[in-house]
Protein backbone atom coordinates (compact mmCIF):
# COMPACT_ATOMS: atom_id res chain seq x y z
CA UNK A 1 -26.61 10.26 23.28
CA UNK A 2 -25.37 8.89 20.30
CA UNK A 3 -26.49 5.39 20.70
CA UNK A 4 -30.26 7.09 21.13
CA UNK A 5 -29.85 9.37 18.00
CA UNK A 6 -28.24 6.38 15.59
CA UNK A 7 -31.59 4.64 15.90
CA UNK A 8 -32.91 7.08 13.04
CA UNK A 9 -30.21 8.53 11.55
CA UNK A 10 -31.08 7.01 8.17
CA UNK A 11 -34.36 8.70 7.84
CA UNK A 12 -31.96 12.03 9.09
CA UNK A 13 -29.89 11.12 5.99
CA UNK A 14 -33.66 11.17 3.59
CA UNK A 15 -34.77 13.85 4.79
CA UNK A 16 -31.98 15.54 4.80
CA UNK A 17 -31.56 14.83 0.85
CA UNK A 18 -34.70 15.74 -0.35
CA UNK A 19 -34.08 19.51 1.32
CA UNK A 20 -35.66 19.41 4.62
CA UNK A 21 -32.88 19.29 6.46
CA UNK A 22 -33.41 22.77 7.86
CA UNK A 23 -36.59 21.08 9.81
CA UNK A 24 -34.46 17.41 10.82
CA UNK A 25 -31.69 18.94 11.80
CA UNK A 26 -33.56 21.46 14.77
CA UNK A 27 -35.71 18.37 15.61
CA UNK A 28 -33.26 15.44 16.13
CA UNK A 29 -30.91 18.26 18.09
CA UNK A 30 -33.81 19.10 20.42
CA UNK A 31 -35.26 15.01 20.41
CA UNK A 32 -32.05 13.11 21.05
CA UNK A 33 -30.28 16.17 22.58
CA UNK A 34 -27.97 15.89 20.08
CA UNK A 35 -25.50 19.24 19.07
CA UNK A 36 -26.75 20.71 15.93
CA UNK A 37 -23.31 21.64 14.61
CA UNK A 38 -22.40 17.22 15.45
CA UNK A 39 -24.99 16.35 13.15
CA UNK A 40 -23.68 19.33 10.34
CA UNK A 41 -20.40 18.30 10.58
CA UNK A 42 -21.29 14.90 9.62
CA UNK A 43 -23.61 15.35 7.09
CA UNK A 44 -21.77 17.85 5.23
CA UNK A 45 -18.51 15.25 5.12
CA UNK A 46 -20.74 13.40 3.17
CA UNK A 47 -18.43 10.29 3.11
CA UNK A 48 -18.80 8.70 6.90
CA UNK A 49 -20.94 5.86 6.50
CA UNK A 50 -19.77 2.59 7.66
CA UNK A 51 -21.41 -0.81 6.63
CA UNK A 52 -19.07 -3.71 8.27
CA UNK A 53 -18.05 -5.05 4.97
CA UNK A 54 -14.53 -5.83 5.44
CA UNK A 55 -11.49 -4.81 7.00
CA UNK A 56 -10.39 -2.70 3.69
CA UNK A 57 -13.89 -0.98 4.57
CA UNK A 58 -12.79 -0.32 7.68
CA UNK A 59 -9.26 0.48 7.66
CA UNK A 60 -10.77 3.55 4.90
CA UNK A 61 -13.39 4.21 7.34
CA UNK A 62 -11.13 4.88 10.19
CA UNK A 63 -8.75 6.79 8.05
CA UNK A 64 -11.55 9.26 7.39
CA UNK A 65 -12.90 9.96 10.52
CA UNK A 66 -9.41 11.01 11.82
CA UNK A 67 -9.07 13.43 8.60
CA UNK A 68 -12.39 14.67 9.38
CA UNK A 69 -11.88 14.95 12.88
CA UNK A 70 -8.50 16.74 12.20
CA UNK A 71 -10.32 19.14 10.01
CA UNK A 72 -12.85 20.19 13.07
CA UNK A 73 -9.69 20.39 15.21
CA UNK A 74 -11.27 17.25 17.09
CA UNK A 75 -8.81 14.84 16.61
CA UNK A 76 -7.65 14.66 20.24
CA UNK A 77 -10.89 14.31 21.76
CA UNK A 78 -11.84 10.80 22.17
CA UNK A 79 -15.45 11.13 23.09
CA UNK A 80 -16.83 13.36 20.64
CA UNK A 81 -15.55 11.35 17.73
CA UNK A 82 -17.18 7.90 19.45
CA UNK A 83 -20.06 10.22 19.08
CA UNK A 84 -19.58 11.10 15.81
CA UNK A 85 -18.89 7.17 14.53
CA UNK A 86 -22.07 6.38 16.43
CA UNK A 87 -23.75 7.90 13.52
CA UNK A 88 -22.05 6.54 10.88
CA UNK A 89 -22.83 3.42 11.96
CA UNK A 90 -25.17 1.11 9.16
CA UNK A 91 -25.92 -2.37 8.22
CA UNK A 92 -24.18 -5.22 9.99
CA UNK A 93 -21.84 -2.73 11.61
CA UNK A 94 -24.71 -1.03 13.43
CA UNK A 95 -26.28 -3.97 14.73
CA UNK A 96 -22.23 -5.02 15.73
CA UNK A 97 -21.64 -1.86 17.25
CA UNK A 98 -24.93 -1.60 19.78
CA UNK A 99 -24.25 -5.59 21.11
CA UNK A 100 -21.04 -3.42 22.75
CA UNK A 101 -20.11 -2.44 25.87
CA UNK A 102 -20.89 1.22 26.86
CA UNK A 103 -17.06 1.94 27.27
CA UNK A 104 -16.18 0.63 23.72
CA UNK A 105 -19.16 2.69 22.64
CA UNK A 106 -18.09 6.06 24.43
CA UNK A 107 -14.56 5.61 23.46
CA UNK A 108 -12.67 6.33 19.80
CA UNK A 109 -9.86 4.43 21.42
CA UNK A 110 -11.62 1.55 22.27
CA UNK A 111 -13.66 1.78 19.69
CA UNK A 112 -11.05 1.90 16.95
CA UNK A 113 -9.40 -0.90 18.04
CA UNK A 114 -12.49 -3.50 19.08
CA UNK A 115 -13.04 -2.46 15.08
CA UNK A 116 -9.80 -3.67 13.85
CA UNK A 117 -10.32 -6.99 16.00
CA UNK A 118 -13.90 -7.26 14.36
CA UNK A 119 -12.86 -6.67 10.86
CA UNK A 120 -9.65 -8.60 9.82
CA UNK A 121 -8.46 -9.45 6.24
CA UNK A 122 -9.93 -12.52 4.89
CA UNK A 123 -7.55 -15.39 3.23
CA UNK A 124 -9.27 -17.39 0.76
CA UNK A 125 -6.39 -18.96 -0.84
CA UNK A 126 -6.89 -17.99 -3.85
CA UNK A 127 -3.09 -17.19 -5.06
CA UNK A 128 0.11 -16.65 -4.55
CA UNK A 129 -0.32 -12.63 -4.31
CA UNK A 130 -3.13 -12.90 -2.31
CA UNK A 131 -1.31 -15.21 0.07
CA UNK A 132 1.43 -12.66 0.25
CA UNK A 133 -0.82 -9.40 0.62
CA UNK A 134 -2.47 -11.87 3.88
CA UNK A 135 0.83 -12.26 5.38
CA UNK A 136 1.78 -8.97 4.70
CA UNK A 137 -1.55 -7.19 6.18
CA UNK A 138 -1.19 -9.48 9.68
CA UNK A 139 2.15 -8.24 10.47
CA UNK A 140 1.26 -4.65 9.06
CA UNK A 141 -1.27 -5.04 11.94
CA UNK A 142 0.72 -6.49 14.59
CA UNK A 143 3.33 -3.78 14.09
CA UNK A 144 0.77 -1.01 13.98
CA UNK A 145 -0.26 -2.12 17.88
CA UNK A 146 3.29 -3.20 18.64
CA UNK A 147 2.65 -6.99 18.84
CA UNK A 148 4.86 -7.79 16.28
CA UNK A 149 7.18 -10.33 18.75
CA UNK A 150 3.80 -11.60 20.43
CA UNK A 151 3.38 -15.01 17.93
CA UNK A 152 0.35 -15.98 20.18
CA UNK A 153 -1.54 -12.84 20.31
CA UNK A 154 -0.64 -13.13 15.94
CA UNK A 155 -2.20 -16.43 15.67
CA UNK A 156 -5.55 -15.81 18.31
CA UNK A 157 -6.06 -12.92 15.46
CA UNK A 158 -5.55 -14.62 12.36
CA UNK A 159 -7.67 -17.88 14.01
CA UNK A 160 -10.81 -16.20 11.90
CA UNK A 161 -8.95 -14.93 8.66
CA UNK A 162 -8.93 -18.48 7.07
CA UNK A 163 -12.47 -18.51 4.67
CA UNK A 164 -13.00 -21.68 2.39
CA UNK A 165 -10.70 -23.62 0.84
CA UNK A 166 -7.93 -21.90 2.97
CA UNK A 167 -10.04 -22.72 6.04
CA UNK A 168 -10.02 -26.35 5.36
CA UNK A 169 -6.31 -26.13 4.79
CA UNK A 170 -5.65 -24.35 7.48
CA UNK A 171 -7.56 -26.86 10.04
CA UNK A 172 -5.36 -29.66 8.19
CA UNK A 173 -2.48 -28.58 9.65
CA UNK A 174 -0.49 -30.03 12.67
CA UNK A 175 -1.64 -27.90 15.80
CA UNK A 176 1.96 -26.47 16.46
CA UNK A 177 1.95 -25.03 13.01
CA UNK A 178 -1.40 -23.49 13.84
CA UNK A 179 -0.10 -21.74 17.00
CA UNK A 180 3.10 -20.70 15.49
CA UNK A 181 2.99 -17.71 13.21
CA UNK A 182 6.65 -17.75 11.76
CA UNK A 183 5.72 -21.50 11.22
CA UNK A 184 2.26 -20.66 10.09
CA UNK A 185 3.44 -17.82 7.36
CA UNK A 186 6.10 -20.13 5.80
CA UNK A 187 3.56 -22.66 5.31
CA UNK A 188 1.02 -20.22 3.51
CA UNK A 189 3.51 -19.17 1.34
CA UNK A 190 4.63 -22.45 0.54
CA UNK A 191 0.93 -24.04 -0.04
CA UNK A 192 0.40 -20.67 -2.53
CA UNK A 193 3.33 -19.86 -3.83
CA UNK A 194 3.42 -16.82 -6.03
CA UNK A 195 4.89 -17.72 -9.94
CA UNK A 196 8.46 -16.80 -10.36
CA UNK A 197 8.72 -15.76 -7.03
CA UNK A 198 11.35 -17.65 -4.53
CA UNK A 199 11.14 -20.95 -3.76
CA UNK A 200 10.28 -21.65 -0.06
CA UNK A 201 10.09 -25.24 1.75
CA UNK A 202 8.87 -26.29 4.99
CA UNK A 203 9.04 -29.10 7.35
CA UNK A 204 7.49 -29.67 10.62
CA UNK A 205 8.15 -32.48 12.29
């Protein structure tokens, strides 16, 4: 249902605007088969719009559509807030979110977490804080799904994290480094190391 009523949801969003919502709203609900009081809800949140940005778009995404779902007393039902993001959807994100699979579509669950997969904090090696705050965010993450003792599953997921100069770093080093995250997060550290912070050293051999 969703998937057929995200198609013009923009033009919902126009209309709805410029004060002609009372004739959208009846028309997409009877068109799409869409609940009337689903499309309210949304619209009158007036902050759940999600573009694909980055993963600090989507972790603030995600945080308010369970505050808004917890507000309709909808937080434990998984298919009417899949609905709900199905809307929300714009951009990149749209076109990411219909190439998936009905299930991750139907499901918040699945959805939620195919979203954190998609959208992972970038490290471009900039400095020594942002080298930190990298480090810190992956095992944030790996906590948060309780793979926090899984170094492979740690490394598949920060395989796409490296942009630019930290990408050609990151391909320079030795492959065991590169599939070892406690390896791997010394070596960040010590390659940006953050001024008048502690002095770290590594060596692979």
């Amino acid at each position: 249902i969703a998937k057929r009523a995200s198609k013009h949801w923009e033009a919902f969003r126009v209309f709805s605007a410029h004060g002609f919502k009372w004739w959208v709203l009846p028309t997409l609900s009877f068109y799409y088969g869409l609940p009337t009081t689903l499309l309210e809800e949304e619209t009158e949140s007036g902050v759940l719009q999600f573009r694909g940005k980055d993963a600090q778009e989507c972790e603030e995404f995600i945080s308010a559509v369970m505050k808004h779902a917890h507000d309709q007393g909808k937080l434990r039902d998984d298919e009417w807030i899949a609905d709900l993001v199905a809307t929300c959807m714009t951009h990149d994100a749209l076109r990411w979110w219909s190439a998936l699979d009905e299930e991750y579509q139907a499901s918040w669950k699945k959805l939620r977490q195919a979203m954190f997969y998609r959208y992972q904090p970038k490290f471009y090696g900039k400095s020594g804080e942002e080298a930190e705050e990298f480090v810190h965010a992956v095992r944030r993450r790996a906590r948060d799904v309780g793979k926090q003792k899984d170094g492979e599953w740690i490394t598949t997921i920060v395989y796409d994290c490296f942009v630019g100069d930290a990408l050609r770093w990151y391909l320079s080093l030795d492959s065991r480094v590169r599939g070892d995250w406690e390896m791997l997060q010394v070596a960040i550290l010590v390659q940006w190391p953050r001024e008048g912070g502690f002095d770290l050293s590594l060596k692979c051999v």
